[in-house]
PDB file of N, CA and C in Angstrom:
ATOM      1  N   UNK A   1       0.854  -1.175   0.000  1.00  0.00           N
ATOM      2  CA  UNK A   1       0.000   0.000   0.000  1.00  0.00           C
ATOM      3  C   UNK A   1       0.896   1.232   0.000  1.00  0.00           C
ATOM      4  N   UNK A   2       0.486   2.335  -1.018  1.00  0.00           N
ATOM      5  CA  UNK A   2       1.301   3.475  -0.786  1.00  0.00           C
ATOM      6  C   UNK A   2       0.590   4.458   0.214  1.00  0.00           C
ATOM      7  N   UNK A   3       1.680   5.272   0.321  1.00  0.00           N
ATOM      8  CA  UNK A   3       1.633   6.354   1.333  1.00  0.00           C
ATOM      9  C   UNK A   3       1.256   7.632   0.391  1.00  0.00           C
ATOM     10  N   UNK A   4       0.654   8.595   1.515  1.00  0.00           N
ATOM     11  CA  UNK A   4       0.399   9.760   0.800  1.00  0.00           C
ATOM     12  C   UNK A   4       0.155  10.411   1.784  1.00  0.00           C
ATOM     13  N   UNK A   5       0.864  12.076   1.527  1.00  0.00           N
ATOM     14  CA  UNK A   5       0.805  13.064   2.667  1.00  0.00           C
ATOM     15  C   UNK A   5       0.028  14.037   2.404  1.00  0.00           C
ATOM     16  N   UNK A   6      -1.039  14.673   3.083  1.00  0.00           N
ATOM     17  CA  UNK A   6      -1.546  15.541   2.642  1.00  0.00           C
ATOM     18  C   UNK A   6      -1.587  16.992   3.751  1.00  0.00           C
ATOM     19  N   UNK A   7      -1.623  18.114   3.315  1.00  0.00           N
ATOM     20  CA  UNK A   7      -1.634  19.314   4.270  1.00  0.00           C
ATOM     21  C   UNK A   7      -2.811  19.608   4.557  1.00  0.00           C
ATOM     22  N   UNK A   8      -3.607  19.751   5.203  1.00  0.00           N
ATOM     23  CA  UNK A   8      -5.003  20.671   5.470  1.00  0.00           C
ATOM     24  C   UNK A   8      -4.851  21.537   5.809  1.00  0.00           C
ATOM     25  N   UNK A   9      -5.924  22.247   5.871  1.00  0.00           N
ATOM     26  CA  UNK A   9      -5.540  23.622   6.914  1.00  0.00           C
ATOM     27  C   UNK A   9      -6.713  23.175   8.289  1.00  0.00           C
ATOM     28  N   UNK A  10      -6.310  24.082   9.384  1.00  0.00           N
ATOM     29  CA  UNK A  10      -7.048  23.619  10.575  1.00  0.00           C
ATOM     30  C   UNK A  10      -8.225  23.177  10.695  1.00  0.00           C
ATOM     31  N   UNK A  11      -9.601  23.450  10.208  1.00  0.00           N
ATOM     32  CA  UNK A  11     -10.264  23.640  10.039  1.00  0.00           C
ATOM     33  C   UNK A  11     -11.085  22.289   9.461  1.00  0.00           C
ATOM     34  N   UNK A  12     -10.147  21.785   8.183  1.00  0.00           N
ATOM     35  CA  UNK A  12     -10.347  20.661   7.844  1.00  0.00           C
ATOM     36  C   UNK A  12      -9.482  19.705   8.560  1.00  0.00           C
ATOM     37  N   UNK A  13      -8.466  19.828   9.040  1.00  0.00           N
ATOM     38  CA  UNK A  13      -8.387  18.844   9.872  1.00  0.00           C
ATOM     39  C   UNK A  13      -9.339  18.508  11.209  1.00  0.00           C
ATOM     40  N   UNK A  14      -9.254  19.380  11.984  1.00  0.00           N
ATOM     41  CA  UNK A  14     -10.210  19.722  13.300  1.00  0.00           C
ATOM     42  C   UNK A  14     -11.151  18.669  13.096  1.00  0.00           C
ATOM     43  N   UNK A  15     -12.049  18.819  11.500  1.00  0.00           N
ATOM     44  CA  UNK A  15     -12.868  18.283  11.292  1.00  0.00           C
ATOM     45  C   UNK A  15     -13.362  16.834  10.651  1.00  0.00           C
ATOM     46  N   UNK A  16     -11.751  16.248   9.937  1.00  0.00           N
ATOM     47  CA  UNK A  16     -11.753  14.479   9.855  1.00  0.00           C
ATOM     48  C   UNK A  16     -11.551  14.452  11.365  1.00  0.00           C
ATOM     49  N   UNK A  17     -10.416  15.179  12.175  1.00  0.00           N
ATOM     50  CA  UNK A  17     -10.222  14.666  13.679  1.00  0.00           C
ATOM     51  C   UNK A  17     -11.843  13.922  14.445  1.00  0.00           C
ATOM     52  N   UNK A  18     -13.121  14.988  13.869  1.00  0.00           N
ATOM     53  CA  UNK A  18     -13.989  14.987  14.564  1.00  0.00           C
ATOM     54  C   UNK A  18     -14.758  13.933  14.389  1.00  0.00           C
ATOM     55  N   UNK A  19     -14.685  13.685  13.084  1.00  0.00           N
ATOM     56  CA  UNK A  19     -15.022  12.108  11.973  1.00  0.00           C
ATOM     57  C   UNK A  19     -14.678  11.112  12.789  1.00  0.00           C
ATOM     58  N   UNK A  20     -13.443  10.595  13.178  1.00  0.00           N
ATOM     59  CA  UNK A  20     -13.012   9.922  13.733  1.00  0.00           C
ATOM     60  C   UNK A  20     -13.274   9.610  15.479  1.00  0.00           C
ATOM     61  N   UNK A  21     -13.260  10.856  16.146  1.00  0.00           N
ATOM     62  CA  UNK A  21     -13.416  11.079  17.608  1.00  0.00           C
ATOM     63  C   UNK A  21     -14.847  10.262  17.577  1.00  0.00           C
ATOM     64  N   UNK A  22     -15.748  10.260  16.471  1.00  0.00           N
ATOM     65  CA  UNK A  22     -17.060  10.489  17.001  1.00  0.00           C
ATOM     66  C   UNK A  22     -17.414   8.875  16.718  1.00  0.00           C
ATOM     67  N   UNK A  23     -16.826   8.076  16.069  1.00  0.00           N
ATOM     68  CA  UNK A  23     -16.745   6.348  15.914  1.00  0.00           C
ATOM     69  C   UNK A  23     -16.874   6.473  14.770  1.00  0.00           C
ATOM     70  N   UNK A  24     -17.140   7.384  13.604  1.00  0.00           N
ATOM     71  CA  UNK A  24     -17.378   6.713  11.989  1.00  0.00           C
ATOM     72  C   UNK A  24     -16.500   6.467  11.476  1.00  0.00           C
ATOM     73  N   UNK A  25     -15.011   6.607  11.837  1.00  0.00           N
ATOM     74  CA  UNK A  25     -14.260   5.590  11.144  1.00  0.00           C
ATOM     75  C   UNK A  25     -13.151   5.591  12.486  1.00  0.00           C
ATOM     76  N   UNK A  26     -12.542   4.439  12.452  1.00  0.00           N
ATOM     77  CA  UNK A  26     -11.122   4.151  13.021  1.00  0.00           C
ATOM     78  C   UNK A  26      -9.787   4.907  13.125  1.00  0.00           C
ATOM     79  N   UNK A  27      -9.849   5.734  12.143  1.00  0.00           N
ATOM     80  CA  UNK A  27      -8.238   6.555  11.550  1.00  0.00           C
ATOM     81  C   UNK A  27      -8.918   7.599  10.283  1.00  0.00           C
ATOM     82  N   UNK A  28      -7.796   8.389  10.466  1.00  0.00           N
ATOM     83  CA  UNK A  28      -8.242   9.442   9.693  1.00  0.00           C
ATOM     84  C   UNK A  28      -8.018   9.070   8.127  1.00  0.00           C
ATOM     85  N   UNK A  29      -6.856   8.188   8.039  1.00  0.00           N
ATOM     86  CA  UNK A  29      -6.671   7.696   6.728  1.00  0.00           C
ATOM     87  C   UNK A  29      -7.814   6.472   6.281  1.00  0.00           C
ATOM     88  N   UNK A  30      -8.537   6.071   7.016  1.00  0.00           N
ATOM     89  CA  UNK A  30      -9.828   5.463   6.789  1.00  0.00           C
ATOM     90  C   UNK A  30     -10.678   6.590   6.264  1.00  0.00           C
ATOM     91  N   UNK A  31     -10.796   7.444   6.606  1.00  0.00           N
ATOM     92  CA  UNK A  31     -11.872   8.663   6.190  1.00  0.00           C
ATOM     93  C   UNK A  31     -11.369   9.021   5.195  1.00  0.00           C
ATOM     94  N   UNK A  32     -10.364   9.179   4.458  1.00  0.00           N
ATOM     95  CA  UNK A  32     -10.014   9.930   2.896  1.00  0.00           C
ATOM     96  C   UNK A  32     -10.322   8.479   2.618  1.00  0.00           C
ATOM     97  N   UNK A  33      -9.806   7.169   2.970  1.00  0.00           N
ATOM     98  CA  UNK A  33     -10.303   6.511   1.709  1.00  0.00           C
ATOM     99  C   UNK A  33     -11.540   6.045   1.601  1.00  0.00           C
ATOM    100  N   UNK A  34     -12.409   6.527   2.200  1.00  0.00           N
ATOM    101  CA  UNK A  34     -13.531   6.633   2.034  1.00  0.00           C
ATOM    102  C   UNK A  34     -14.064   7.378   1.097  1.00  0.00           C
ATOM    103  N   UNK A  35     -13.732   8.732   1.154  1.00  0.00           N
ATOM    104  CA  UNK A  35     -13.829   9.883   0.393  1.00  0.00           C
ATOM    105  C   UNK A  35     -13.750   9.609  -0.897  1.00  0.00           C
ATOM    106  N   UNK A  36     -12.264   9.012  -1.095  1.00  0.00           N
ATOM    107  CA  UNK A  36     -11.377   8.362  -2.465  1.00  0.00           C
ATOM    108  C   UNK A  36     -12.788   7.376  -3.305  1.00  0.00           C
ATOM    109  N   UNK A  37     -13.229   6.654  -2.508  1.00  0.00           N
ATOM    110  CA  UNK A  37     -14.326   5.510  -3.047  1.00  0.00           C
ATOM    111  C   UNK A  37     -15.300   5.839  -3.660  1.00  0.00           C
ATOM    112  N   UNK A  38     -15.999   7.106  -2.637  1.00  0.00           N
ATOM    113  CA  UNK A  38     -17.292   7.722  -2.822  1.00  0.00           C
ATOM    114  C   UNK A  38     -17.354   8.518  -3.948  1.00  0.00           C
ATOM    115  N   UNK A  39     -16.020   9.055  -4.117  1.00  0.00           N
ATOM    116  CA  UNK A  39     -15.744   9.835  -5.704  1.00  0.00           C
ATOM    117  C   UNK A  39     -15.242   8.806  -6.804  1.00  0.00           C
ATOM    118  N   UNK A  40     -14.927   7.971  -6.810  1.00  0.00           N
ATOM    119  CA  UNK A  40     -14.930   6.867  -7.564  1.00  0.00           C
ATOM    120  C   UNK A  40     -16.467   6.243  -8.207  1.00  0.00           C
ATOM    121  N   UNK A  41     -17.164   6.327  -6.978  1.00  0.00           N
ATOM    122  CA  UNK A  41     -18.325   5.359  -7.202  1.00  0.00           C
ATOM    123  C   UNK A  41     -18.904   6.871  -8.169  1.00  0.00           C
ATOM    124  N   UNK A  42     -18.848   7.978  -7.499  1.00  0.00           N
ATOM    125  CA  UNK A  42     -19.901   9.209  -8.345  1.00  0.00           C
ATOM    126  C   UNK A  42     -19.435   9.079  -9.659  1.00  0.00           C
ATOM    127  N   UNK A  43     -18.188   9.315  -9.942  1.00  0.00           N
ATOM    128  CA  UNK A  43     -17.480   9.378 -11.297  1.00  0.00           C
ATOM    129  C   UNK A  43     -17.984   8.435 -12.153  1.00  0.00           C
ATOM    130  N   UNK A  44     -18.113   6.948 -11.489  1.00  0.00           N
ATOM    131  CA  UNK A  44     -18.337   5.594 -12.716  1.00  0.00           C
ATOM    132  C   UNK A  44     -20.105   5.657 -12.902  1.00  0.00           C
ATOM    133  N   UNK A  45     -20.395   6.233 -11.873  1.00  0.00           N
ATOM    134  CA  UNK A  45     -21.757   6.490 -12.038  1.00  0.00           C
ATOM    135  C   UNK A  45     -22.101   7.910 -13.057  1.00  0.00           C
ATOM    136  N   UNK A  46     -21.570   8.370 -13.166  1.00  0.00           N
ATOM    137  CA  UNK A  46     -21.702   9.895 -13.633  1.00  0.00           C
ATOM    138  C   UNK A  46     -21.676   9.472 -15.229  1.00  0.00           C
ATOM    139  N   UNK A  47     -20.016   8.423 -15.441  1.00  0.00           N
ATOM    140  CA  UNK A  47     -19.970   7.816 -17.128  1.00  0.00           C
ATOM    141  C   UNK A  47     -21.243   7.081 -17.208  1.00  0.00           C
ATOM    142  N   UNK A  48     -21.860   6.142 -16.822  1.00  0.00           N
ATOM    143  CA  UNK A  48     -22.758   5.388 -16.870  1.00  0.00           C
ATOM    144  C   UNK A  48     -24.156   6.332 -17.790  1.00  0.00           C
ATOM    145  N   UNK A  49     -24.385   7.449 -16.898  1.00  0.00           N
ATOM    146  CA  UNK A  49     -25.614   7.859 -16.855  1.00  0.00           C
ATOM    147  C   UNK A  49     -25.473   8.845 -18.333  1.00  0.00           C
ATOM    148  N   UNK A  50     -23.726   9.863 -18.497  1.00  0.00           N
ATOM    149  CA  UNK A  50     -23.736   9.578 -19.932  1.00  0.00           C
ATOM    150  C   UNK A  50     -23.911   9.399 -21.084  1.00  0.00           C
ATOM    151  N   UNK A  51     -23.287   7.848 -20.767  1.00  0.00           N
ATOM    152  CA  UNK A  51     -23.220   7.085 -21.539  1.00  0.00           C
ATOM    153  C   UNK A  51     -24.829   6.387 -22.592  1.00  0.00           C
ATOM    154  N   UNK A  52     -25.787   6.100 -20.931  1.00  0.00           N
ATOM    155  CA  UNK A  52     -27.392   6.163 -20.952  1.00  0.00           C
ATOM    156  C   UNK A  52     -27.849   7.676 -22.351  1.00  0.00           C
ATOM    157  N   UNK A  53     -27.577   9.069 -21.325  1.00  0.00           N
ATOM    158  CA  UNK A  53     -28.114   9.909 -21.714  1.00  0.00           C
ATOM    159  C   UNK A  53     -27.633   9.575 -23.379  1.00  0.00           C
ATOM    160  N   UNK A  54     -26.418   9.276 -24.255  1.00  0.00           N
ATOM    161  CA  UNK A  54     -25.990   9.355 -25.223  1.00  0.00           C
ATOM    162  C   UNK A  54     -26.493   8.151 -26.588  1.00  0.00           C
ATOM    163  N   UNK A  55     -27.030   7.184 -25.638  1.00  0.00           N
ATOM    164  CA  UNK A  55     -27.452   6.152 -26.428  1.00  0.00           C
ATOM    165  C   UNK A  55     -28.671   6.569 -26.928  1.00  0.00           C
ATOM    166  N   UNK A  56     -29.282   5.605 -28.106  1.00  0.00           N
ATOM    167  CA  UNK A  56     -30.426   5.404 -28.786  1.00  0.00           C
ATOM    168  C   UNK A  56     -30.971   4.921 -27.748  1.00  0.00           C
ATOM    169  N   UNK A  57     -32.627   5.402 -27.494  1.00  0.00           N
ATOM    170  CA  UNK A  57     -33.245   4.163 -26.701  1.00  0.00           C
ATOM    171  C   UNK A  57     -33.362   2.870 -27.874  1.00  0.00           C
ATOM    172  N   UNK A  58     -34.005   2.019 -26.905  1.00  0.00           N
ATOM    173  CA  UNK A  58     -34.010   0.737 -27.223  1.00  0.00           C
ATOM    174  C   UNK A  58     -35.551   0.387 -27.702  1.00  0.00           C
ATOM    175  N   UNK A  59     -36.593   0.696 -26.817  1.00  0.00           N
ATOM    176  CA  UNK A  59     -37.995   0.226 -26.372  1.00  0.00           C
ATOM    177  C   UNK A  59     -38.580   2.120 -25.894  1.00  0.00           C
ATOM    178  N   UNK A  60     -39.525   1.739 -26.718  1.00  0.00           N
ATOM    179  CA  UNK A  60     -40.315   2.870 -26.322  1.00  0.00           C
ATOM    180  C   UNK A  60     -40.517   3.144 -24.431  1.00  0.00           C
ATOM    181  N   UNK A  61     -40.649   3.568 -23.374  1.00  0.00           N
ATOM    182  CA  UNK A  61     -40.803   3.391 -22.220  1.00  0.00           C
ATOM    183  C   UNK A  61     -42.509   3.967 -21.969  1.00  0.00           C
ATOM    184  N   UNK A  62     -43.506   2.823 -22.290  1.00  0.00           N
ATOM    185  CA  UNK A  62     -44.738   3.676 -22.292  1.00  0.00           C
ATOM    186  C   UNK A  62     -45.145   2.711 -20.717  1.00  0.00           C
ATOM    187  N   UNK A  63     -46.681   2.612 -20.871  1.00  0.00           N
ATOM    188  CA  UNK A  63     -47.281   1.603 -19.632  1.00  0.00           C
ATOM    189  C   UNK A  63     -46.908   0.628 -20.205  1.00  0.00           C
ATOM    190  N   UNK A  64     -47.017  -0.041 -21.302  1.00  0.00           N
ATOM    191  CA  UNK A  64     -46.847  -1.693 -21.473  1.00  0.00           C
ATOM    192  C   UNK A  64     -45.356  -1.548 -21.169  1.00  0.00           C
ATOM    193  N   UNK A  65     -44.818  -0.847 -21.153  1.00  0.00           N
ATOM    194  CA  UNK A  65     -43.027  -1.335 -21.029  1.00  0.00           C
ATOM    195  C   UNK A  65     -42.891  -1.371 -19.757  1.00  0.00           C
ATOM    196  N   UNK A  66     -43.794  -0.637 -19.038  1.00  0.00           N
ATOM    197  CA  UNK A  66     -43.027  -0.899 -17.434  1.00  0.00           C
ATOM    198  C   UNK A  66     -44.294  -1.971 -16.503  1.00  0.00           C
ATOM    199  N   UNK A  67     -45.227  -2.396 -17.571  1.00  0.00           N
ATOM    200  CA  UNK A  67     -46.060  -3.469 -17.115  1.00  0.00           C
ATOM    201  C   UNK A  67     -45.256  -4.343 -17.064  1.00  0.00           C
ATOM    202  N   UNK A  68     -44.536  -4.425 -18.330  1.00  0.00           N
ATOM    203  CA  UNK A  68     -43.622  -5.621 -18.931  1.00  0.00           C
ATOM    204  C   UNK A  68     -42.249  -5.954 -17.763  1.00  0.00           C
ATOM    205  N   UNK A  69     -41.597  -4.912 -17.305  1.00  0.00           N
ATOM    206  CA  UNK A  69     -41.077  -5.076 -16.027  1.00  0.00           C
ATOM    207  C   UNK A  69     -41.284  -5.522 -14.888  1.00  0.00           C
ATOM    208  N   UNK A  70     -42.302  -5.109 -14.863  1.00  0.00           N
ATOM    209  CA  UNK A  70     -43.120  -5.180 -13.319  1.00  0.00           C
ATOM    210  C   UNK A  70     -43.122  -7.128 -13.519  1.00  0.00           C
ATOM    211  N   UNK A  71     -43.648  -7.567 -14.609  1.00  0.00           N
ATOM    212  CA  UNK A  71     -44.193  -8.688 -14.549  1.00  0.00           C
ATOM    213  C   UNK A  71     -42.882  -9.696 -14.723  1.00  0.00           C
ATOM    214  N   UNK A  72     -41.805  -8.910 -15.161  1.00  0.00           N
ATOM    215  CA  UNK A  72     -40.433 -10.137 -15.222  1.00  0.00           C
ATOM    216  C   UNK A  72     -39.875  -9.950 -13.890  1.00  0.00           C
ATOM    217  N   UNK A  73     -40.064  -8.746 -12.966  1.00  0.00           N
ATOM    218  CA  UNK A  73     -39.716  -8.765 -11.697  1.00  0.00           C
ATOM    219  C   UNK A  73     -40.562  -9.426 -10.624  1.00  0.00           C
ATOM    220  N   UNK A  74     -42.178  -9.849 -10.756  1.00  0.00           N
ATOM    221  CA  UNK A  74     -43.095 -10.374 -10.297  1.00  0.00           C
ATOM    222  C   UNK A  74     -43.451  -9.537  -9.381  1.00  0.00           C
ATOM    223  N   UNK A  75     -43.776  -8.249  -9.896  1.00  0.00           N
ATOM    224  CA  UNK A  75     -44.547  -7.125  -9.360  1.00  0.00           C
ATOM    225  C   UNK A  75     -46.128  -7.138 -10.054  1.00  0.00           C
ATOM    226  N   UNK A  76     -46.720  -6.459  -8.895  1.00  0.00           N
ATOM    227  CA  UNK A  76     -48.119  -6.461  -9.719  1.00  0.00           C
ATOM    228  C   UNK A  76     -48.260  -5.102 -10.662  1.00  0.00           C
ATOM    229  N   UNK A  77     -49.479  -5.085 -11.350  1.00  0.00           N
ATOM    230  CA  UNK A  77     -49.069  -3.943 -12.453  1.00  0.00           C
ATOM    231  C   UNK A  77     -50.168  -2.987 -12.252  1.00  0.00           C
ATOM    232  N   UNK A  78     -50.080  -1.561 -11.726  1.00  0.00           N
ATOM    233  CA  UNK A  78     -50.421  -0.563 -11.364  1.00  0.00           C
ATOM    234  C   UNK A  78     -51.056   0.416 -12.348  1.00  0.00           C
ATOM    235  N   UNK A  79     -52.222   1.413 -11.846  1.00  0.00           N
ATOM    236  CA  UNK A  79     -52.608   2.015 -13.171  1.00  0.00           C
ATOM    237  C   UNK A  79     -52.362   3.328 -12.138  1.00  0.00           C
TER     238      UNK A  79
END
């Protein structure tokens, strides 16, 4: 695992310190890589949606299309 140093200024430190004091994570370097993840997960989510917005649809999305869901998920079908 690598190392990495980072500077804060008081303020933000004070405030992972407080992250930590308070039980949500173990160590302060638990809390950035948390951080690290959560912007990971937004980012691959962010291409995804995109990627969605950029495509052709596929299927019209009317009532029969999300009847048609409902019923491969074994939901009942709603008006």
């Amino acid at each position: 695992m690598g190392t990495m140093n980072v500077s804060l200024p008081d303020a933000l430190k004070a405030f992972v310190d407080d992250q930590v004091e308070a039980g949500h994570y173990s160590t302060s370097s638990e809390y950035v890589r948390e951080l690290i993840r959560k912007d990971q997960d937004r980012q691959r989510l962010r291409g995804l949606l995109l990627a969605g917005a950029a495509s052709r649809p596929s299927a019209v999305a009317d009532d029969a299309y999300f009847d048609g869901l409902r019923r491969r998920l074994g939901g009942s079908s709603q008006a």
